[in-house]
Structure formats: C-alpha cells, structure tokens
Protein backbone atom coordinates (compact mmCIF):
# COMPACT_ATOMS: atom_id res chain seq x y z
CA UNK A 1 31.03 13.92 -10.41
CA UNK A 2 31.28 10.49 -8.48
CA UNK A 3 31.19 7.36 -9.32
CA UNK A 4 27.58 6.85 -9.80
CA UNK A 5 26.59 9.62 -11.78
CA UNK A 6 26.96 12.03 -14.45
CA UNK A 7 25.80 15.20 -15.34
CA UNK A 8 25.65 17.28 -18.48
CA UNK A 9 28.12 20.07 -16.60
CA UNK A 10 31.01 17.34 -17.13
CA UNK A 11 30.31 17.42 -20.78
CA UNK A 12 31.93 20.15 -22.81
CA UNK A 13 30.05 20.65 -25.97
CA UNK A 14 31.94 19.20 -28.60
CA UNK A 15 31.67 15.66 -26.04
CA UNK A 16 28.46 16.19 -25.74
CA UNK A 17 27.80 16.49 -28.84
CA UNK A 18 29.14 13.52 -29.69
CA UNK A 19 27.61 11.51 -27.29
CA UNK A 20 23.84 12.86 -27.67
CA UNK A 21 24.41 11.87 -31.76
CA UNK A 22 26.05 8.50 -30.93
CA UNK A 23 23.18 7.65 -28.17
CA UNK A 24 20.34 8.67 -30.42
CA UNK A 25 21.93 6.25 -33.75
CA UNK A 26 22.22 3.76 -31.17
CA UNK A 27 18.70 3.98 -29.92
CA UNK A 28 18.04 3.92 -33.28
CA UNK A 29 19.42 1.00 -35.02
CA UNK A 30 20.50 -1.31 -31.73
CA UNK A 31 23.91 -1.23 -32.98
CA UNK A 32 27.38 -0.10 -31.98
CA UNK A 33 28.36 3.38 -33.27
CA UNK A 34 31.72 4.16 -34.91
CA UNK A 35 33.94 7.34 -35.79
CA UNK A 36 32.61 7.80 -39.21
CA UNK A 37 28.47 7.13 -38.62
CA UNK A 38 29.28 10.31 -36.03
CA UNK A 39 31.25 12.38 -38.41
CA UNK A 40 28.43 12.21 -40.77
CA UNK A 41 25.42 12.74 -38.44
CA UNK A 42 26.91 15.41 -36.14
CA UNK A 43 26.24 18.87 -37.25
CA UNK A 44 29.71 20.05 -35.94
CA UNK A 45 31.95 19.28 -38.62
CA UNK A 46 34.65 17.10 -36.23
CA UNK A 47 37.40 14.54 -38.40
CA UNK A 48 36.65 10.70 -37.48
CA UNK A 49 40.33 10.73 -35.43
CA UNK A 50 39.19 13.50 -33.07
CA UNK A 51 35.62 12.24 -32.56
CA UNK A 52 37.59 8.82 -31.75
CA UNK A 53 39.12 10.27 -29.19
CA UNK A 54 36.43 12.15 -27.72
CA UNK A 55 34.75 8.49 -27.33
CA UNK A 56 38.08 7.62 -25.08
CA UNK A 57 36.62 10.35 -23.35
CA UNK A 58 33.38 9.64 -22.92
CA UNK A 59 34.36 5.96 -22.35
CA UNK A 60 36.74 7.03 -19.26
CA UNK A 61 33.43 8.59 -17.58
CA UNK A 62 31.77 5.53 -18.07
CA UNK A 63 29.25 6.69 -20.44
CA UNK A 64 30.17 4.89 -23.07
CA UNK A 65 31.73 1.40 -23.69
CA UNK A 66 33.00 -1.14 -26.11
CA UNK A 67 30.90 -4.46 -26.95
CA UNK A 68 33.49 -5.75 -29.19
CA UNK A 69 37.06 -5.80 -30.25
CA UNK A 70 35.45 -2.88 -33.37
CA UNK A 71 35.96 0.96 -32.72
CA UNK A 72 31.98 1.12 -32.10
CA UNK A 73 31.04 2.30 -29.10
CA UNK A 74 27.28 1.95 -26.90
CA UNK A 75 26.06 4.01 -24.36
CA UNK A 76 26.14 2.48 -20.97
CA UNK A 77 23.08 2.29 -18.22
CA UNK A 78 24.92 5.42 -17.00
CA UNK A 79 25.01 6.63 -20.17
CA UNK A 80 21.09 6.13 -20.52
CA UNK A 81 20.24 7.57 -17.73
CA UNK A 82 22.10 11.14 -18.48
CA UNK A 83 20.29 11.23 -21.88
CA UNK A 84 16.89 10.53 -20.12
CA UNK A 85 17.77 12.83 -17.24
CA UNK A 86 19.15 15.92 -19.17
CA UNK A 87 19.06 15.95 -23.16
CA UNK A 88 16.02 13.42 -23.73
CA UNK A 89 13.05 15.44 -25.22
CA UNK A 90 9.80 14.19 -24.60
CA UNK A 91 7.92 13.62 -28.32
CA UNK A 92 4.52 14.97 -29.04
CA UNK A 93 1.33 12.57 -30.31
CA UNK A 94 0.74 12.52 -34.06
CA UNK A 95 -2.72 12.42 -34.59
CA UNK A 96 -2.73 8.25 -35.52
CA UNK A 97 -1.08 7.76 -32.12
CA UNK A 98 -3.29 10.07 -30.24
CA UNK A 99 -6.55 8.10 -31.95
CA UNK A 100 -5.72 4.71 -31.33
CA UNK A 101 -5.16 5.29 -27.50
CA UNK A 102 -8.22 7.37 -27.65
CA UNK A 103 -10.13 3.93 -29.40
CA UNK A 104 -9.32 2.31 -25.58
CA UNK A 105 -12.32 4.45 -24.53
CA UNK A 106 -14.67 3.77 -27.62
CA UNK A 107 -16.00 0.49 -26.28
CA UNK A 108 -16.37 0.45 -22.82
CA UNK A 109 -19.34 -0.75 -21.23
CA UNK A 110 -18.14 -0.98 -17.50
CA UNK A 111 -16.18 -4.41 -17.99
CA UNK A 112 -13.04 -2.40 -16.80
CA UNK A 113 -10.86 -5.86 -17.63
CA UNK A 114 -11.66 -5.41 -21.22
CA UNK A 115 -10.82 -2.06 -21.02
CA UNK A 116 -7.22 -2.30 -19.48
CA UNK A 117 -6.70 -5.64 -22.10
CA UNK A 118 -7.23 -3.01 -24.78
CA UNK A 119 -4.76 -0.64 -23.44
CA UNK A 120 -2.10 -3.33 -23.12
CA UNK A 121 -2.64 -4.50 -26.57
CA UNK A 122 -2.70 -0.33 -27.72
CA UNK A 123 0.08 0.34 -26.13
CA UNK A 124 2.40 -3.19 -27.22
CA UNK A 125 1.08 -2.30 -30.85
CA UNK A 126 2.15 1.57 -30.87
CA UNK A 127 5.83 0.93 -28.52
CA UNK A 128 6.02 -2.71 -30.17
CA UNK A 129 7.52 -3.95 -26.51
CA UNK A 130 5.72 -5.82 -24.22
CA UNK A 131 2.46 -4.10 -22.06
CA UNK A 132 2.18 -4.68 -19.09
CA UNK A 133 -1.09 -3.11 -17.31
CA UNK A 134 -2.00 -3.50 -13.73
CA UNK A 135 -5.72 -3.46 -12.80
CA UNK A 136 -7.66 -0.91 -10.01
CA UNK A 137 -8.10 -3.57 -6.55
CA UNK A 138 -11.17 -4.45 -5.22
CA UNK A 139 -12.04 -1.24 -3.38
CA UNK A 140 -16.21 -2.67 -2.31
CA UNK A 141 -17.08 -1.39 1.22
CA UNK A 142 -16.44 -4.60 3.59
CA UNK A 143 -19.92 -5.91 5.24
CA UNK A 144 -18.74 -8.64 7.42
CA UNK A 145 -15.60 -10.76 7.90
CA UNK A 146 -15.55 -14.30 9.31
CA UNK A 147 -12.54 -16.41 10.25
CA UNK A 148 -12.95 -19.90 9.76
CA UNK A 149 -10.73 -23.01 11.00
CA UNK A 150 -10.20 -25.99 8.24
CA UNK A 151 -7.76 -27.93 10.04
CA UNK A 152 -4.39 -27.05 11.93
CA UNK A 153 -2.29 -26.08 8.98
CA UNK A 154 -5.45 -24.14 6.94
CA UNK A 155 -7.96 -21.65 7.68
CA UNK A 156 -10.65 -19.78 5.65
CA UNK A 157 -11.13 -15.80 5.54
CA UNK A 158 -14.52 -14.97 4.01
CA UNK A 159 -15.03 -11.67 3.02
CA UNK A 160 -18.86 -10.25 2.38
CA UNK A 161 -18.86 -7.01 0.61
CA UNK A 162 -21.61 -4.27 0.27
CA UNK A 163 -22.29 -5.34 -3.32
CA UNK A 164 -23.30 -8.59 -2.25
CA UNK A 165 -20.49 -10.59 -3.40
CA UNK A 166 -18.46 -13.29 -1.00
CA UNK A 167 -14.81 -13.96 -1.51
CA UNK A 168 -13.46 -16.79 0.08
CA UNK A 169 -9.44 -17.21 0.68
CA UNK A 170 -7.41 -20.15 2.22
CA UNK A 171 -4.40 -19.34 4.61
CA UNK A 172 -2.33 -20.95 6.51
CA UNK A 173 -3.01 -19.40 9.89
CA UNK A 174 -0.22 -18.97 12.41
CA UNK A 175 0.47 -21.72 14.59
CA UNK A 176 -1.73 -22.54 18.13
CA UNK A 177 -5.05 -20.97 16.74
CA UNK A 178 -7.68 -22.05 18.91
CA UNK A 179 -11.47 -21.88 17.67
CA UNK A 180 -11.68 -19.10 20.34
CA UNK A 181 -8.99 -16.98 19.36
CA UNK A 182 -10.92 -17.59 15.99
CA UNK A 183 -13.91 -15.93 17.01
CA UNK A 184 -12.07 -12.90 18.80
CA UNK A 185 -10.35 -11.85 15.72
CA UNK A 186 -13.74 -11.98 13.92
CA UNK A 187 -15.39 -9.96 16.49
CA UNK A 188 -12.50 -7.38 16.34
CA UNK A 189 -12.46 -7.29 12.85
CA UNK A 190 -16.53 -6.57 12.68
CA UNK A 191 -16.33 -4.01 15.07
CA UNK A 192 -15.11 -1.59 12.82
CA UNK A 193 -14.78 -2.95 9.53
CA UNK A 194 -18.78 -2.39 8.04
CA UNK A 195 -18.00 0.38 5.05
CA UNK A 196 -14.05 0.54 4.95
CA UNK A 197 -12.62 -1.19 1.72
CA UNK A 198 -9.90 -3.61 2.27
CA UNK A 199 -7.10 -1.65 2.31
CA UNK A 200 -8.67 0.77 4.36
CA UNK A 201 -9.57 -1.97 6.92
CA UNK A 202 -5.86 -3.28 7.07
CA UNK A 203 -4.97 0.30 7.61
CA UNK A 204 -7.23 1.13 10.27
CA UNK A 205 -6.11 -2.66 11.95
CA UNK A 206 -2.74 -1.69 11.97
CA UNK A 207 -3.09 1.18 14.07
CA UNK A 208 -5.81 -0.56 16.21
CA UNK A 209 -3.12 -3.49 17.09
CA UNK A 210 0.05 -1.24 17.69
CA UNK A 211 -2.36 0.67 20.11
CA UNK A 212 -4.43 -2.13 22.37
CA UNK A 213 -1.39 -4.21 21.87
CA UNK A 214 -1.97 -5.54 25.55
CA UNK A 215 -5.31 -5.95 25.01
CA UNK A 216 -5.76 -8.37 21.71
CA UNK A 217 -4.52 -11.96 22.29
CA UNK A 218 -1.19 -11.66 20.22
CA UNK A 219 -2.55 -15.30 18.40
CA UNK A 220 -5.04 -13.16 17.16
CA UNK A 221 -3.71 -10.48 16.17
CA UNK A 222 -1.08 -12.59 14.14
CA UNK A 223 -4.56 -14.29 12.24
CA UNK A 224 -5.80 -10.76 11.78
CA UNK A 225 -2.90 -9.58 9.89
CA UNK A 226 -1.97 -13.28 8.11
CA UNK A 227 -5.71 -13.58 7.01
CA UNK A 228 -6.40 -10.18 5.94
CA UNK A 229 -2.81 -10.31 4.11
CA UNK A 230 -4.06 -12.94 2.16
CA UNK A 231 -5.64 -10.37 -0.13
CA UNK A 232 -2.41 -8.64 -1.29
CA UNK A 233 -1.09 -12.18 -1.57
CA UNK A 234 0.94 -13.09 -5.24
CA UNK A 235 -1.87 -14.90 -6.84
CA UNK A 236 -4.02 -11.62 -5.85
CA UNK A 237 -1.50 -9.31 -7.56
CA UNK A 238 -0.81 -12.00 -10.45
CA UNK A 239 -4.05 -11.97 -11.20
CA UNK A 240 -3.98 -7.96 -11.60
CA UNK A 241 -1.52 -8.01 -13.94
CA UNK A 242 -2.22 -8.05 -17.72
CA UNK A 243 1.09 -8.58 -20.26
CA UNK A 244 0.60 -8.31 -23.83
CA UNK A 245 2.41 -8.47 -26.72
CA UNK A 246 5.88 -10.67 -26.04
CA UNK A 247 6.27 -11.29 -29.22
CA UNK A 248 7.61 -7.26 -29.74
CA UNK A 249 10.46 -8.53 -27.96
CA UNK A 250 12.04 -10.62 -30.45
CA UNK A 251 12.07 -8.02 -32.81
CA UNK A 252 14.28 -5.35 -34.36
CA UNK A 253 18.23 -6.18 -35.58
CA UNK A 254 19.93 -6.68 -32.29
CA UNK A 255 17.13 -9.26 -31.05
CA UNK A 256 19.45 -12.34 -32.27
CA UNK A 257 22.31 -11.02 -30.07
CA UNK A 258 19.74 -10.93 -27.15
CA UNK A 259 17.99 -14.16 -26.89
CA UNK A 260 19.33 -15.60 -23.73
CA UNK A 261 17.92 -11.86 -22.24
CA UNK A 262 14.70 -12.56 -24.01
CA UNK A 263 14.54 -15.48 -22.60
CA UNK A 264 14.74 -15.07 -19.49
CA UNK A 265 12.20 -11.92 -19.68
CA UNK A 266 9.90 -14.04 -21.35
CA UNK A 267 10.66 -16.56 -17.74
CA UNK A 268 10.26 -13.26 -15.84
CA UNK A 269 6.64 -12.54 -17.88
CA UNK A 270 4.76 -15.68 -18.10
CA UNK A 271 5.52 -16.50 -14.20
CA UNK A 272 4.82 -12.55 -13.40
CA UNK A 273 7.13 -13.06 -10.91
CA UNK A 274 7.78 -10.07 -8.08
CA UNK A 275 4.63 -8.43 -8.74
CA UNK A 276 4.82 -6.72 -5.14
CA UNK A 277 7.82 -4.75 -6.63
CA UNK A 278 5.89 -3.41 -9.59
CA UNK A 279 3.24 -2.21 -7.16
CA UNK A 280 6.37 -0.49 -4.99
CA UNK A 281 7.24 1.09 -8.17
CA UNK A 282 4.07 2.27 -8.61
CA UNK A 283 2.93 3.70 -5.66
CA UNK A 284 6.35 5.86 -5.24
CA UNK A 285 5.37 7.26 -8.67
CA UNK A 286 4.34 10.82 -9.49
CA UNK A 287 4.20 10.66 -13.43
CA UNK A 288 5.88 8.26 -15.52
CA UNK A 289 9.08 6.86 -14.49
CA UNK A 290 11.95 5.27 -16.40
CA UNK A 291 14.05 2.16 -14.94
CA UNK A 292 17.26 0.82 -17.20
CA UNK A 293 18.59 -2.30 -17.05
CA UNK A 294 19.75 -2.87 -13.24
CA UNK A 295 17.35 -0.04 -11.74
CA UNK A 296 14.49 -2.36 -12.87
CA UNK A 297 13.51 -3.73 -9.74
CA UNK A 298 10.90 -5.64 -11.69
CA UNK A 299 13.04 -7.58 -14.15
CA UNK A 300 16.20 -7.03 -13.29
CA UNK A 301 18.02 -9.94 -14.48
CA UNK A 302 16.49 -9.00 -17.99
CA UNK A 303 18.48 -6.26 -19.11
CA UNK A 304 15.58 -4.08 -20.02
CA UNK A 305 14.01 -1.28 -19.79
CA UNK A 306 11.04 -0.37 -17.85
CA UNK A 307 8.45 2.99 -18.70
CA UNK A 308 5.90 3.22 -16.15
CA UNK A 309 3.20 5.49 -15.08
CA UNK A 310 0.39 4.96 -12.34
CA UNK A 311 -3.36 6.28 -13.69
CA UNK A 312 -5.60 7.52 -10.92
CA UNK A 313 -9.21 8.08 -10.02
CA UNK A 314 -10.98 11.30 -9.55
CA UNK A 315 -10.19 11.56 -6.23
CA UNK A 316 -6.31 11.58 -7.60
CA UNK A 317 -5.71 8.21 -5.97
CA UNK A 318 -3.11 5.91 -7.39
CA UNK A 319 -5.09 2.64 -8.55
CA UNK A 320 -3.24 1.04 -11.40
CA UNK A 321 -0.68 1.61 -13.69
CA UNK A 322 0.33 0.80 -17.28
CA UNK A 323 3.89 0.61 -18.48
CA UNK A 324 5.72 -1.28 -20.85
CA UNK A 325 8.85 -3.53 -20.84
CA UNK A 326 11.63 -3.80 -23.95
CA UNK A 327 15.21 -3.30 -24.70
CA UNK A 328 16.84 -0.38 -23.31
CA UNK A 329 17.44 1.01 -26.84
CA UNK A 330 13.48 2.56 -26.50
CA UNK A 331 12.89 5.03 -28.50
CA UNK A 332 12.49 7.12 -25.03
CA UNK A 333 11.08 10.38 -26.12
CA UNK A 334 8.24 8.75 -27.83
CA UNK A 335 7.19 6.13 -25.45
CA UNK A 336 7.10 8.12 -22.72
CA UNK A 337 4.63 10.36 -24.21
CA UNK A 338 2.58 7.11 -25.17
CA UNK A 339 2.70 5.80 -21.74
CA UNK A 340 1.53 8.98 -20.40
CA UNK A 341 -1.14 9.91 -22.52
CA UNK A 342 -2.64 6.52 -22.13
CA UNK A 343 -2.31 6.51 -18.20
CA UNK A 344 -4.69 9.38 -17.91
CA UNK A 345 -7.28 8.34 -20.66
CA UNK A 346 -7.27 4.80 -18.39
CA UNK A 347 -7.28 6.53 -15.25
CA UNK A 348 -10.56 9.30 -16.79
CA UNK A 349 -12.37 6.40 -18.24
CA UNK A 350 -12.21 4.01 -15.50
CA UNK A 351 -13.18 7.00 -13.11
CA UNK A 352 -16.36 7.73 -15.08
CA UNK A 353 -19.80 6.29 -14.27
CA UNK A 354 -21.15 4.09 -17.02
C-alpha cells in the first residue's frame, strides 16, 4: 500500500469488518461512530475494547479519523473511496423509483429543456441532493459563417444553420484584425464548413490550420479559433447547465455542522462556476463516476460529493450528462443506480424522433 491508496488486501477481516459496519452507520446517520454502535451492529460478536482498537488500526491507514475529542470515529475521503471501490454494492430500483424516472419520458413533446428540467427535479426529489443536468449542444449542420468587425476591441461571429436559425456572438477578436484578414477567415471558414456541426467544424479547422500553417495569415487564423471558441465560451456552457433542488442540501442531522460548506456550494451553484470542468468530467466518462470531496474537480472547495454519468445518443455519442451533488455521506449504492438508470432513459428519449 502507499500513501495514496488502500485496498481491501490490507484489511484482515475482523478490520474490515469493522470498518464496512462503521462506514455504512456513518453514511447513514452523518454522525461519528463509536465502540459500542459497532459492537451492536457487527455480526461478529467483537467486545467494544477490541473493536476500539481495531479503529487505531484503521485510523493509522488513514481510513478512518477523529472529528472530535469523543471515541467516534468517520471514514476519511480515503476511506470513501475503498468502500466505493471494493465493498460498495450497487442497489437495485424498487418499483416507485423505477416509475418516477420513467414519468421523465411521459410528457415529452420535443421541448428537450423541459425534459432534462424534469430529470433534475426527479432525480433531486428521489437522492434529495442537488441535480445538476447538462443539456445535448447545438449539433445543426452549419450553412454559412460570417466574421464581422464592430470596432477594434469587438467583433461579431454570425452563425447560419441548416434549420434556418442565426446565432449571433460578440468577441473580442485578437489584436491587428484588419477588415481583410476579416474576410479571409470567412472565406476559409465557408470553404468547408456547409453541413459539419460546430464542433465538427472546429475539429476539422484545427487540423486545416496545423497543416497550411504557412499558408493562412496567422491574424486569421487566431480570429478563426477566438471566434469559433466563442461557442464553448462560459455563458454557452452556463446556459447548458440545469441545477435543481438546493434546498436538499440543508437537510439531514449533520447539515448544521456544515453550513459554511453549504454555503459556499450554494456560491459554487448559483454562479455555475467551472462548467468546462464538468464537461472534462464528462467526456472522460464511461458509466457513472463517483468524485469525493477533493477529487471533485467541479466543487472542490465544497466538500462534497459528486455522482455523475454522461447519457448518449443512438449513435453512442456522449451529449449530456446528469449527476447530482450532496454530502459525501450519499447513500452510494442507491444513487448510483438512480443516476444510471435515469442517464439512459434521458439519453433513449432524447434520441427518439417525436
């Protein structure tokens, strides 16, 4: 074993005993476990002194550790992660569960925001944590692009798509555009763009640039990839993102020991800040995925816990993903079967023609 991690082959069965018993009270009740709680729960029939020391134990590996001056102990981030790794068993649907994330489907009409707003609020309800539920991008074939100078320090992208629709995006474009340079990145653009959706089209740019390097003025290559960027900016990706249910958060017995966390996850929600991150997570994803405490890239200052899976279309393409965010005393076998199930119902429903 190092320092970072543990395994269940450094547990010997009375410890890990113990320590599967003491996590699952804790995830239970939010509360430090003592001596006694174990010697009742455990099906080994261990006295309170020796199960004390087994906790020195456990303690020294840096599974568990003391919150207070009291013999309770809590299962560390290290701790969490061996139960979710190696002992954690997934829960199966009961039949109310399995309905009410099948009810996400019921309504739909093609108004896929209402759809994922219903998920969120589904899966808040059934976890009571906070959703959080990031919506398919744009994916229209591209028609024509233009380039468009506002002044020195702003410049307009507009973006016709095959649908008919017209986005238009301000940027600040990098500096010594010319009107010139203007048109060659437009002309570039339109050359191949006609049918590729926008992340295919900064795909294919990428590869176009790094190969005619010599041959694109480099001022226009840099308003290529800063306008084009502009649709992956934060207000794009904030705009993706659908939280529900907050309030979850302040409940349960530990939440009055946790408000300053709460806080600043509440800071963390309504701002939506680092949204790129939560689209990293996603896309490195194969199934759901569990981050505690510090490996939550997303809210990492929180102390939380983040379940996460990415739903696809029927081309198995990653387009979304729904998750949810609460204290890292989740009842993990259970959400994770929540999150799942409801990742593929989003990802069949939103796949399906209306």
């Amino acid at each position: 074993m190092n320092d970072q991690t543990a395994s269940q082959r450094d547990l010997k069965d009375r410890n890990r005993e113990v320590f599967e018993t003491l996590v699952k009270a804790y995830l239970t009740k939010g509360l430090p476990v003592g001596s006694r709680t174990l010697s009742r729960d455990m099906q080994m029939k261990i006295s309170p002194a020796t199960i004390r020391n087994t906790m020195q134990d456990l303690e020294a590996l840096g599974l568990l550790a003391s919150p207070h001056i009291s013999a309770g102990r809590v299962p560390t981030e290290l701790g969490l992660r061996l139960y979710v790794d190696e002992l954690m068993e997934v829960g199966e649907l009961n039949e109310e569960e399995r309905e009410k994330i099948e009810s996400i489907a019921e309504s739909h009409s093609g108004d896929v925001e209402i759809l994922l707003d219903k998920a969120g609020s589904v899966l808040s309800g059934l976890t009571h944590t906070a959703s959080l539920v990031m919506a398919p991008k744009s994916e229209a074939p591209i028609k024509h692009i233009d380039f468009v100078s506002l002044d020195r320090e702003r410049a307009l992208v507009v973006l016709v798509t095959a649908d008919g629709n017209v986005e238009n995006r301000v940027f600040k474009p990098p500096v010594g555009q010319t009107p010139s340079s203007m048109r060659e990145a437009a002309n570039f653009v339109n050359a191949f763009a006609c049918g590729l959706t926008i992340s295919e089209l900064q795909e294919s740019i990428a590869n176009e640039i790094s190969k005619n390097k010599k041959e694109i003025d480099s001022l226009a290559s840099q308003l290529i990839a800063s306008g084009l960027a502009i649709w992956e900016s934060g207000d794009e990706l904030t705009k993706r993102l659908i939280v529900r249910g907050r309030a979850n958060l302040l409940e349960g017995e530990g939440a009055l020991h946790d408000l300053e966390r709460i806080r600043q996850l509440f800071d963390d929600l309504e701002r939506k800040r680092d949204i790129s991150q939560f689209l990293e997570i996603v896309d490195e994803s194969d199934g759901v995925r569990i981050f505690i405490g510090s490996e939550n890239k997303l809210f990492s200052l929180s102390g939380s816990t983040l379940v996460v899976s990415p739903y696809m279309n029927a081309e198995r393409k990653i387009i979304g993903a729904v998750g949810v965010i609460g204290p890292t005393r989740l009842n993990y076998g259970r959400v994770v079967s929540i999150v799942d199930y409801t990742a593929q119902l989003v990802g069949r429903v939103v796949s399906e023609p209306v």
